[in-house]
Protein backbone atom coordinates (compact mmCIF):
# COMPACT_ATOMS: atom_id res chain seq x y z
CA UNK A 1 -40.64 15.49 16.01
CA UNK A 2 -39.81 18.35 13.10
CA UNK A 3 -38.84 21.65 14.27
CA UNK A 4 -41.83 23.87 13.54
CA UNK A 5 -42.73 21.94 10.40
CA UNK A 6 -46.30 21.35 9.33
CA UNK A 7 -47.68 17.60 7.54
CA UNK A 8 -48.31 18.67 3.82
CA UNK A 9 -51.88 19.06 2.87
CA UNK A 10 -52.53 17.15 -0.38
CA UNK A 11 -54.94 19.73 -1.70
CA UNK A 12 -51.60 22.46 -1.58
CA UNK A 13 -49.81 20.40 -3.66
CA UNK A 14 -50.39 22.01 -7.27
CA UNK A 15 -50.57 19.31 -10.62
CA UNK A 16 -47.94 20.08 -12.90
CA UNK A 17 -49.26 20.04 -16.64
CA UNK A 18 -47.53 16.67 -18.02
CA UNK A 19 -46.16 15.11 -14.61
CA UNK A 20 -47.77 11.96 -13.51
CA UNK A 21 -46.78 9.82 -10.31
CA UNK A 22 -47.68 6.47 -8.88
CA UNK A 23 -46.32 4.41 -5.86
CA UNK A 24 -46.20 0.88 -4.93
CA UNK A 25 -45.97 -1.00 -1.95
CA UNK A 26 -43.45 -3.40 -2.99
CA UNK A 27 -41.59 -4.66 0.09
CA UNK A 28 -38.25 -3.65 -0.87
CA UNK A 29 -37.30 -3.10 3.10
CA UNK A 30 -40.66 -3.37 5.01
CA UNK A 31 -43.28 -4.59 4.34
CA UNK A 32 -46.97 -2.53 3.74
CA UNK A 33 -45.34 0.81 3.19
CA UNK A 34 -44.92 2.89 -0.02
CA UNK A 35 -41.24 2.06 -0.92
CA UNK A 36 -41.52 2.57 -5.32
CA UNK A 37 -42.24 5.81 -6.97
CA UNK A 38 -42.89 6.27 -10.75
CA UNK A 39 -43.08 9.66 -12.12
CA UNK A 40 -43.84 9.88 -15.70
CA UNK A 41 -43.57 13.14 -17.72
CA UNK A 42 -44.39 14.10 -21.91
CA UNK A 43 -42.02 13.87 -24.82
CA UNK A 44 -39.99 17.34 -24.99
CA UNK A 45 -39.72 17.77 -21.36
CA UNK A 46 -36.45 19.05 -20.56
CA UNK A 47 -34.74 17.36 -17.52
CA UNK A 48 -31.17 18.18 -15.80
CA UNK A 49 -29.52 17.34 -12.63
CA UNK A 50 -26.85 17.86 -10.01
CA UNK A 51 -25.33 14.37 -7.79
CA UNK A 52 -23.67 13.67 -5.41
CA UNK A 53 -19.55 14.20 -5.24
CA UNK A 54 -18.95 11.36 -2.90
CA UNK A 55 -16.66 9.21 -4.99
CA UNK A 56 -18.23 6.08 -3.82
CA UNK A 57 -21.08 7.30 -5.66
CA UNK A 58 -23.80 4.63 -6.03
CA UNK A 59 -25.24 2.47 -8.86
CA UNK A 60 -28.25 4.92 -9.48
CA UNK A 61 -26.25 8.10 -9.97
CA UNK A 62 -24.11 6.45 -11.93
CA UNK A 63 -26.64 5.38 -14.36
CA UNK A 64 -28.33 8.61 -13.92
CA UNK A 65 -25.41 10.18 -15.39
CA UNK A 66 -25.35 8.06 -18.79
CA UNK A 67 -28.87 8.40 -19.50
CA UNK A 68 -28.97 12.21 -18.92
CA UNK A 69 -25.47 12.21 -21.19
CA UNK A 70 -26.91 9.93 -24.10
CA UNK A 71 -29.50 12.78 -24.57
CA UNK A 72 -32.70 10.99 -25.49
CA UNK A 73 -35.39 12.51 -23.52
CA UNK A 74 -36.29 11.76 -20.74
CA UNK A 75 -39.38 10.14 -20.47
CA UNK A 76 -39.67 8.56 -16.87
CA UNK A 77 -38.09 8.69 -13.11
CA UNK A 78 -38.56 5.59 -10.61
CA UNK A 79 -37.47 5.93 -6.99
CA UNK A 80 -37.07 3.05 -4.50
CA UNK A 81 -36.57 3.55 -0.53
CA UNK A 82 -35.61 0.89 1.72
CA UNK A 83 -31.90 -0.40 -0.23
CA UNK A 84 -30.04 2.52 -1.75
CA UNK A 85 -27.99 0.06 -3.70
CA UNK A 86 -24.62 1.75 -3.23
CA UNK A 87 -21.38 0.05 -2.32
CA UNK A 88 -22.89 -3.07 -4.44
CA UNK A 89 -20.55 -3.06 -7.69
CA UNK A 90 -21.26 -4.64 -10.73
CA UNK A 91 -24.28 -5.98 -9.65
CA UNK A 92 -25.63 -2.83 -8.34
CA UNK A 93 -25.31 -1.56 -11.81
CA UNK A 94 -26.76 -4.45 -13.45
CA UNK A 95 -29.85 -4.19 -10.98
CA UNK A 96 -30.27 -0.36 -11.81
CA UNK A 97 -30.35 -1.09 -15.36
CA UNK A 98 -32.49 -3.93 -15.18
CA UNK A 99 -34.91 -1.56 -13.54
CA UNK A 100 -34.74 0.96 -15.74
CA UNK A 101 -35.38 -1.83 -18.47
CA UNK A 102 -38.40 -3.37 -17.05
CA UNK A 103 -40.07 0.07 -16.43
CA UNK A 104 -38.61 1.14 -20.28
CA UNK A 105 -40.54 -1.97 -21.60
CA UNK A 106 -44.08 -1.00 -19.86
CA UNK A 107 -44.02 2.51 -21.03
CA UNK A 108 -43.10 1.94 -24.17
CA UNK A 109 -39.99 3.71 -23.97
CA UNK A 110 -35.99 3.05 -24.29
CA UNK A 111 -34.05 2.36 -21.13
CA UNK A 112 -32.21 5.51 -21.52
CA UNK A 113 -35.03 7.24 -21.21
CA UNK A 114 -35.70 6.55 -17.42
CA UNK A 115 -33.61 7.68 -14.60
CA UNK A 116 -33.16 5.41 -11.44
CA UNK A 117 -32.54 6.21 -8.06
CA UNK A 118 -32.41 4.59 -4.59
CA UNK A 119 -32.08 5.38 -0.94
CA UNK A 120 -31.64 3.86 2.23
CA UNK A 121 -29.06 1.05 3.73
CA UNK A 122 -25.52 1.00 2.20
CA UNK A 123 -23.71 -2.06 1.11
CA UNK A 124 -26.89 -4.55 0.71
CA UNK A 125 -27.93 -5.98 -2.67
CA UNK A 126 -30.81 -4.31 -4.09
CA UNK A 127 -34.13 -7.13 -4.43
CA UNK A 128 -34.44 -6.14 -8.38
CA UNK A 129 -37.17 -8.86 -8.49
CA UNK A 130 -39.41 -7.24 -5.51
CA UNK A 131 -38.80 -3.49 -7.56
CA UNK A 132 -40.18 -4.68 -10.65
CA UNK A 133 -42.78 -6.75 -9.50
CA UNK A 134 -44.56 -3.41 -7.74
CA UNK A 135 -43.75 -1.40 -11.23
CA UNK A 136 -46.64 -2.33 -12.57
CA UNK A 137 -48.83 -1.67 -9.13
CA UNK A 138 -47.19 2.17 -9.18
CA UNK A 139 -47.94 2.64 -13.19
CA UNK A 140 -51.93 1.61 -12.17
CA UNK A 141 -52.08 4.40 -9.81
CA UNK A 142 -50.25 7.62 -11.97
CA UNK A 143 -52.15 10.23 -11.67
CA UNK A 144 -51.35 14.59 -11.63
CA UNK A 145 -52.57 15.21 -8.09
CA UNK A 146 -50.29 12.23 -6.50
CA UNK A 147 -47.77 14.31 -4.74
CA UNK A 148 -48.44 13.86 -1.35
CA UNK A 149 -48.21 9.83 -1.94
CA UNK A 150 -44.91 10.47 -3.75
CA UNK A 151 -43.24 12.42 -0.91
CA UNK A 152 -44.77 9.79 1.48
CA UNK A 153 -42.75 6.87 -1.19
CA UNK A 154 -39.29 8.42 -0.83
CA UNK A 155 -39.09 8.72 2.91
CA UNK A 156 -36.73 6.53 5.41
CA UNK A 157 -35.71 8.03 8.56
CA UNK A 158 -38.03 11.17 7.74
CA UNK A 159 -40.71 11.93 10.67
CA UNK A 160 -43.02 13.60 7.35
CA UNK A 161 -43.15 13.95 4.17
CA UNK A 162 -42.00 17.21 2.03
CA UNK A 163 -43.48 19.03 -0.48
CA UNK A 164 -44.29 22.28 -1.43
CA UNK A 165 -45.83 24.16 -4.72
CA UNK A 166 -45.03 27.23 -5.78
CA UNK A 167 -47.58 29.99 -9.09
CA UNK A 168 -45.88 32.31 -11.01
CA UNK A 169 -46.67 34.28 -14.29
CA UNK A 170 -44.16 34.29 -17.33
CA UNK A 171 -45.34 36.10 -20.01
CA UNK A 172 -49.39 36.41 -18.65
CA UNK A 173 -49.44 32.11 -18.61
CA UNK A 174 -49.60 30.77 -14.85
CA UNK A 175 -46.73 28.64 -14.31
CA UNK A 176 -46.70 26.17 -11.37
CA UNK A 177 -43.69 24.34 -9.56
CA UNK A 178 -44.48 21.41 -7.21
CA UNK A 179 -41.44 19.78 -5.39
CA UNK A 180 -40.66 17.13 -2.99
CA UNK A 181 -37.42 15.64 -0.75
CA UNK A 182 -36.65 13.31 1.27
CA UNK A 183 -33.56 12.86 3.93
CA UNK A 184 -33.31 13.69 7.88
CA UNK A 185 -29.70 12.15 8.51
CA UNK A 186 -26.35 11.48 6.39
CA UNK A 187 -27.14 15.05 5.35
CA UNK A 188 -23.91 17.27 4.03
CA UNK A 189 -24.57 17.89 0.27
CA UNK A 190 -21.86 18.48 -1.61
CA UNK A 191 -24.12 19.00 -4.61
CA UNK A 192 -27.98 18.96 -3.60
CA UNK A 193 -29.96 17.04 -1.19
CA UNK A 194 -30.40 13.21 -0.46
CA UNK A 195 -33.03 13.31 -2.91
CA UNK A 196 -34.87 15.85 -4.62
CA UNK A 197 -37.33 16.64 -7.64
CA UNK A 198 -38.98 19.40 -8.25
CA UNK A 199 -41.26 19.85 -11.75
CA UNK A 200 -42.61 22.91 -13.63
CA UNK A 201 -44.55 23.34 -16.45
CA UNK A 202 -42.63 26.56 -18.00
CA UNK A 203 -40.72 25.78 -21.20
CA UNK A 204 -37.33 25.93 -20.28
CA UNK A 205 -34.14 24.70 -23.20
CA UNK A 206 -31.96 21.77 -21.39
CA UNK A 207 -28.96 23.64 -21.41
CA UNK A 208 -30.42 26.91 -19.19
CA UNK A 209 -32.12 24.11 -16.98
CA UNK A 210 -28.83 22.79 -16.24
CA UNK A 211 -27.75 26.22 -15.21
CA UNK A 212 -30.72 26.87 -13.37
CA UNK A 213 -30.81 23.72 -11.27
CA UNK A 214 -27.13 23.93 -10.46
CA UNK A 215 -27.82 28.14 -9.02
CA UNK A 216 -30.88 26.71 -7.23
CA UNK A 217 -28.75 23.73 -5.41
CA UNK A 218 -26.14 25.84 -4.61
CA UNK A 219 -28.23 28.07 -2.64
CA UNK A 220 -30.80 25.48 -1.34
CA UNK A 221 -29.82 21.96 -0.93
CA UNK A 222 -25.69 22.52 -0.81
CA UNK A 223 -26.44 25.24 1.97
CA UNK A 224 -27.58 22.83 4.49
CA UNK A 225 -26.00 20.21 6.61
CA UNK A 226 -27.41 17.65 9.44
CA UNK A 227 -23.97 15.45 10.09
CA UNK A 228 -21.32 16.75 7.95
CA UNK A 229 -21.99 13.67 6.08
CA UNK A 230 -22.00 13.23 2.14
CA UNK A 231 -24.49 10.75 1.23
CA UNK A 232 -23.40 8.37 -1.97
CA UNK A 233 -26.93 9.27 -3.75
CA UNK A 234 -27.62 12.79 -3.24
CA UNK A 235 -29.36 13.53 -6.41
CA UNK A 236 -31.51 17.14 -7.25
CA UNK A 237 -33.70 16.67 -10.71
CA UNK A 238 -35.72 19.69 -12.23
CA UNK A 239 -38.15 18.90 -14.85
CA UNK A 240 -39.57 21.15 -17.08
CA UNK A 241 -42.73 20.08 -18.82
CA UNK A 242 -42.95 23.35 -21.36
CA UNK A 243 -47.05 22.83 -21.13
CA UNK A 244 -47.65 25.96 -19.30
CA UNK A 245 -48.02 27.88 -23.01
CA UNK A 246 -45.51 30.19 -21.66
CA UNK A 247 -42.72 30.87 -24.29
CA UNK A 248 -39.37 29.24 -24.34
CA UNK A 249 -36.61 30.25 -21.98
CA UNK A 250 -33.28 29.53 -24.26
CA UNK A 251 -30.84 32.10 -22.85
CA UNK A 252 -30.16 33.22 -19.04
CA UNK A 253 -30.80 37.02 -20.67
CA UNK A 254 -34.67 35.39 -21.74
CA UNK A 255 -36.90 37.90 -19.75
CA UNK A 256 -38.84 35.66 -17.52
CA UNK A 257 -35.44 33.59 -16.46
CA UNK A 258 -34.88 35.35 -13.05
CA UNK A 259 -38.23 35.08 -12.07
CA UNK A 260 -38.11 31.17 -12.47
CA UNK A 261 -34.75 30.77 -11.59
CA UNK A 262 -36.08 32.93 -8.28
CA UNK A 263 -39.03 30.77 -8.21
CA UNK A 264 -37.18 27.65 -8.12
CA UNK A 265 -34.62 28.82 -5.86
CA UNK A 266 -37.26 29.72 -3.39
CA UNK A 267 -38.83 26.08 -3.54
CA UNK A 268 -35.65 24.40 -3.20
CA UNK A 269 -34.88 25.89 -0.16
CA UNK A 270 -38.34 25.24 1.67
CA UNK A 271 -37.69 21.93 0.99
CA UNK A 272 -33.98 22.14 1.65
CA UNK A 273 -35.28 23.41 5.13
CA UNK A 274 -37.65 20.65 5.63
CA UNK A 275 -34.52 18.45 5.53
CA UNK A 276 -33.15 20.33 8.08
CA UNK A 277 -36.43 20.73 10.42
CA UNK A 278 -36.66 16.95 10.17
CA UNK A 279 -33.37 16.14 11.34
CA UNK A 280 -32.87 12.78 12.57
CA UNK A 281 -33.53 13.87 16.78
CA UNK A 282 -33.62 17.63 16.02
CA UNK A 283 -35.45 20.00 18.10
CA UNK A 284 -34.13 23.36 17.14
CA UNK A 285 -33.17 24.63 13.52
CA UNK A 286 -30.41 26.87 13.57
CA UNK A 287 -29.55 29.50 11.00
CA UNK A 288 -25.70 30.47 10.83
CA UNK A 289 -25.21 33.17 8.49
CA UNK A 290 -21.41 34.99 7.92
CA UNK A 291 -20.57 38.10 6.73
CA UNK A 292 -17.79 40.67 6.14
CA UNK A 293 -15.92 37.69 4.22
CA UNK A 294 -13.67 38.22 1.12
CA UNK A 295 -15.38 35.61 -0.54
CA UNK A 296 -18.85 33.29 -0.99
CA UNK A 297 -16.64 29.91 -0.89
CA UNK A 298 -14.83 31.71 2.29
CA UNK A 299 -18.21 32.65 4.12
CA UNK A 300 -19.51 28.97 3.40
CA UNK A 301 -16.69 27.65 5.13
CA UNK A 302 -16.54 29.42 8.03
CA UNK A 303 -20.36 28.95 8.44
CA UNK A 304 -20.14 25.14 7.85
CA UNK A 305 -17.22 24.92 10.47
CA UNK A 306 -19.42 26.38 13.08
CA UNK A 307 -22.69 23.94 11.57
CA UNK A 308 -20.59 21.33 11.78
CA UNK A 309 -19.41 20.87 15.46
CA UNK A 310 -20.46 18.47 17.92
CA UNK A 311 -19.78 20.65 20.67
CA UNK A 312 -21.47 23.61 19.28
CA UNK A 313 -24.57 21.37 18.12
CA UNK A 314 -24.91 19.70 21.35
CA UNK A 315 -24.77 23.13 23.27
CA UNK A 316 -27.04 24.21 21.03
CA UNK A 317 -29.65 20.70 21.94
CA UNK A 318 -29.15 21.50 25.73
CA UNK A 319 -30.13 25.20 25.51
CA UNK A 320 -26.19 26.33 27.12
CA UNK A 321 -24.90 29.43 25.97
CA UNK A 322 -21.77 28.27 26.07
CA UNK A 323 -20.15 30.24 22.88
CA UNK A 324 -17.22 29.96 22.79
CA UNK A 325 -17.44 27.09 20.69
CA UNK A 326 -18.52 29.31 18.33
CA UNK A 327 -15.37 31.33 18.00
CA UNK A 328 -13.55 28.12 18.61
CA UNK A 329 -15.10 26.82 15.45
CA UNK A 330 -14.51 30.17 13.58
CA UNK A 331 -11.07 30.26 14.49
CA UNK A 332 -9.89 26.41 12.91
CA UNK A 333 -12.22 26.69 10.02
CA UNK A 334 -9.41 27.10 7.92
CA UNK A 335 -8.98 31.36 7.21
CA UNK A 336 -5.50 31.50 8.13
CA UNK A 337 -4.64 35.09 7.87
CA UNK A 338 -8.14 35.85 9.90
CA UNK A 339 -7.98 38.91 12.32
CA UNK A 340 -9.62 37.75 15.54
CA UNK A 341 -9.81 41.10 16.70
CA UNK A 342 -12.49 42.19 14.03
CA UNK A 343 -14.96 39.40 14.55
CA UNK A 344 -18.30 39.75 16.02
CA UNK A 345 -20.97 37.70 17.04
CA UNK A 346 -24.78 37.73 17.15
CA UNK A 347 -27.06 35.11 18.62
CA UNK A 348 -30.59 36.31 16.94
CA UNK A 349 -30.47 39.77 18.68
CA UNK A 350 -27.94 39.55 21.32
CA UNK A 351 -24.57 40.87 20.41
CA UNK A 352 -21.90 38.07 21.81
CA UNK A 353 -19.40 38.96 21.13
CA UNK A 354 -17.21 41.80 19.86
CA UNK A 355 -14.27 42.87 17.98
CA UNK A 356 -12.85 38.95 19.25
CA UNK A 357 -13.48 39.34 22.99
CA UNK A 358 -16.49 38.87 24.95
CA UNK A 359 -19.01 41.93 24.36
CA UNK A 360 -19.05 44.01 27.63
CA UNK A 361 -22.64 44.21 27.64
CA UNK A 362 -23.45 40.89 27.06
CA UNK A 363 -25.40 39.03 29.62
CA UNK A 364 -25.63 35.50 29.86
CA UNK A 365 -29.34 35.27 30.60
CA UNK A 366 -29.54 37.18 27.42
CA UNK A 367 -27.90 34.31 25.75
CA UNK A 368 -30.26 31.99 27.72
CA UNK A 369 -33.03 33.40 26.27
CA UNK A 370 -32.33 33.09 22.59
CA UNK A 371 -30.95 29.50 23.20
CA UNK A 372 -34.52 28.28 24.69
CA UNK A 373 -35.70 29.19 20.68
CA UNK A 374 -37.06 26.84 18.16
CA UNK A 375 -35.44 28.55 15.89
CA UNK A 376 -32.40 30.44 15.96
CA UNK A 377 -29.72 32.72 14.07
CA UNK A 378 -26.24 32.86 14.28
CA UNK A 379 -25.05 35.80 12.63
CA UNK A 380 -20.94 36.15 11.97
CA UNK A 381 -19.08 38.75 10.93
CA UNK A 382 -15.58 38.71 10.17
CA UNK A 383 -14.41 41.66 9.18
CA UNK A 384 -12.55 41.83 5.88
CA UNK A 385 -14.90 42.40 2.88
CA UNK A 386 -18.42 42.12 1.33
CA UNK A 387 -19.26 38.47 1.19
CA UNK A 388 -22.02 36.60 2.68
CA UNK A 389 -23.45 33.04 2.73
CA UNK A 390 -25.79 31.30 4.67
CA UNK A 391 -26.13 27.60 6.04
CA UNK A 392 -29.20 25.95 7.82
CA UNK A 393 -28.25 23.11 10.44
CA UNK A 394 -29.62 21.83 13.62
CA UNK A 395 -28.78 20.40 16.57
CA UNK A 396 -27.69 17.35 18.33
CA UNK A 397 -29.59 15.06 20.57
CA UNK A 398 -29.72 11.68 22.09
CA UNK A 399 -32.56 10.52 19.79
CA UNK A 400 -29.87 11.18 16.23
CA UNK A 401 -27.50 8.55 18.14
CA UNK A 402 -30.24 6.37 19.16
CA UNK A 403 -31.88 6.71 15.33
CA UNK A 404 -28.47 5.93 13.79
CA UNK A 405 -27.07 3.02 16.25
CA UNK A 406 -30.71 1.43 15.27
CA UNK A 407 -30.98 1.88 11.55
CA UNK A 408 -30.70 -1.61 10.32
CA UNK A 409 -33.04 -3.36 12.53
């Protein structure tokens, strides 16, 4: 069950001018469940994205990669669930590209022009045949107002779907973003999410879209964490359509490129938060946010050392204010030259702890309290300069072992 996270509504998910999606129940895992997605999109849309940094990286990404490089245009994405065709060699390539062929030759398009990408069990040959046989099911159904299927087409271990939308105005034009993810476990980005795609129809250049996708990962998707564990397809697409009749964004100085850098940035993290609210067994979303850090990348760490424990996690699962795991976790995440004595901790409003020592007028019902939350913020600060970052995690429960020691069958 998601932590505080409401099903979609279809009729909230905005069109975006030029972007068309279709699914197919092809049987790729399971049978009689939406397992291909097609999203098509116009010539001139601009398209960049961040991957995953897992050096076992799988076929997908790495085809991903050359298309986006060889600088065609992209003209198509197709998504399968069920097999994410990593850890599969040479023939894991050959089967991505023989996807991206067979959906090149129905569209009318060159193979470069579509970008692949799979999810779901490691290490198992993906069934090609069974992907291209439902291509032609998914092109039959691409439509504008098909984002609720799509989200439902990318989902494994997910409870929900995700999606969002998000209007703006650049230049007096309405501009709209619609986005979706999927992922609930394996969840450390080191780049974005599991998977990711969100499409606007404001003009934006390819180069600033590569800039702006990369700023809104880095404070969406690559601020969250489930397991500490870096999938080998994370993959985070933005598409920009440029039908909107708003003008061009070419430069990061363009006018109306913070508010759609903003825009996206905002979207990205809903659905970077969904991730996190849908945790494989999670029942509480925690917020750990440090402060007083010399630096971002020093702030991040700290933060993900804390997100990151078992011990903290499953305190956090069984409600125990037992926080000293907390400091525990602040104190090996790496700062060596930390001062102890000028940390202090917050749970939501309840001052923990203070200057490194237990606050004197903290009260362990207090802590009770807070713990019993849905939703809850850990706020640290350490000290020694301006900095701040921010990572969303969640907790650990019997149901994430029982999800993962069952995946397969």
């Amino acid at each position: 069950m998601a932590v505080n996270l409401p099903l979609p509504q279809a009729a909230d998910l905005k069109p975006v001018r030029g972007v068309q999606l279709g699914w197919a129940e092809a049987g790729i895992r399971k049978a009689d469940r939406k397992d291909v997605l097609v999203l098509t999109v116009p010539e001139g849309t601009a398209v960049a994205g961040v991957f995953t940094r897992n050096r076992f990286c799988a076929a997908p990404v790495q085809v991903c990669r050359e298309h986006l490089a060889a600088g065609k245009g992209i003209r198509a994405i197709v998504v399968n669930t069920g097999n994410a065709n990593a850890g599969t060699g040479e023939p894991g390539l050959a089967a991505s590209r023989a996807t991206c062929d067979a959906l090149a030759g129905q569209l009318g398009v060159a193979p470069q022009q579509i970008l692949p990408f799979s999810t779901g069990v490691i290490l198992e040959p993906l069934p090609v045949d069974r992907l291209v046989a439902g291509l032609p099911q998914a092109l039959g159904r691409l439509a504008e107002d098909h984002w609720l299927q799509a989200a439902e087409a990318i989902m494994t271990t997910d409870t929900q779907p995700k999606a969002a939308s998000r209007t703006i105005t650049l230049g007096g034009k309405t501009v709209t973003l619609t986005g979706i993810s999927k992922g609930a476990g394996m969840i450390r980005p080191n780049m974005a999410t599991m998977l990711g795609f969100i499409a606007t129809d404001a003009a934006v250049a390819q180069p600033v879209l590569q800039q702006l996708v990369k700023y809104a990962a880095d404070h969406s998707f690559n601020s969250i964490t489930i397991d500490g564990d870096t999938s080998t397809n994370d993959s985070f697409v933005l598409l920009a359509t440029g039908q909107s009749g708003a003008a061009l964004i070419d430069s990061e100085s363009h006018a109306d490129y913070a508010v759609l850098r903003d825009a996206v940035t905002d979207l990205a993290q809903e659905l970077a938060q969904m991730i996190v609210r849908d945790g494989e067994g999670a029942t509480k979303l925690m917020t750990i946010r440090v402060e007083q850090g010399q630096s971002v990348a020093e702030c991040r760490q700290v933060a993900y050392a804390v997100a990151h424990s078992p011990l903290v996690k499953t305190a956090f699962y069984a409600s125990d204010p037992n926080l000293g795991r907390i400091l525990a976790a602040v104190g090996y995440a790496g700062v060596d030259d930390l001062d102890v004595d000028r940390v202090n901790l917050w749970l939501d409003d309840v001052w923990v702890a203070k200057d490194g020592g237990r606050n004197p007028d903290y009260r362990e019902e207090d802590g009770q309290r807070v713990m019993q939350q849905a939703e809850i913020t850990v706020r640290i600060a350490l000290g020694r300069g301006q900095a701040q970052a921010t990572v969303w995690t969640c907790d650990f429960s019997h149901e994430y072992v029982s999800i993962n020691a069952d995946y397969r069958s």
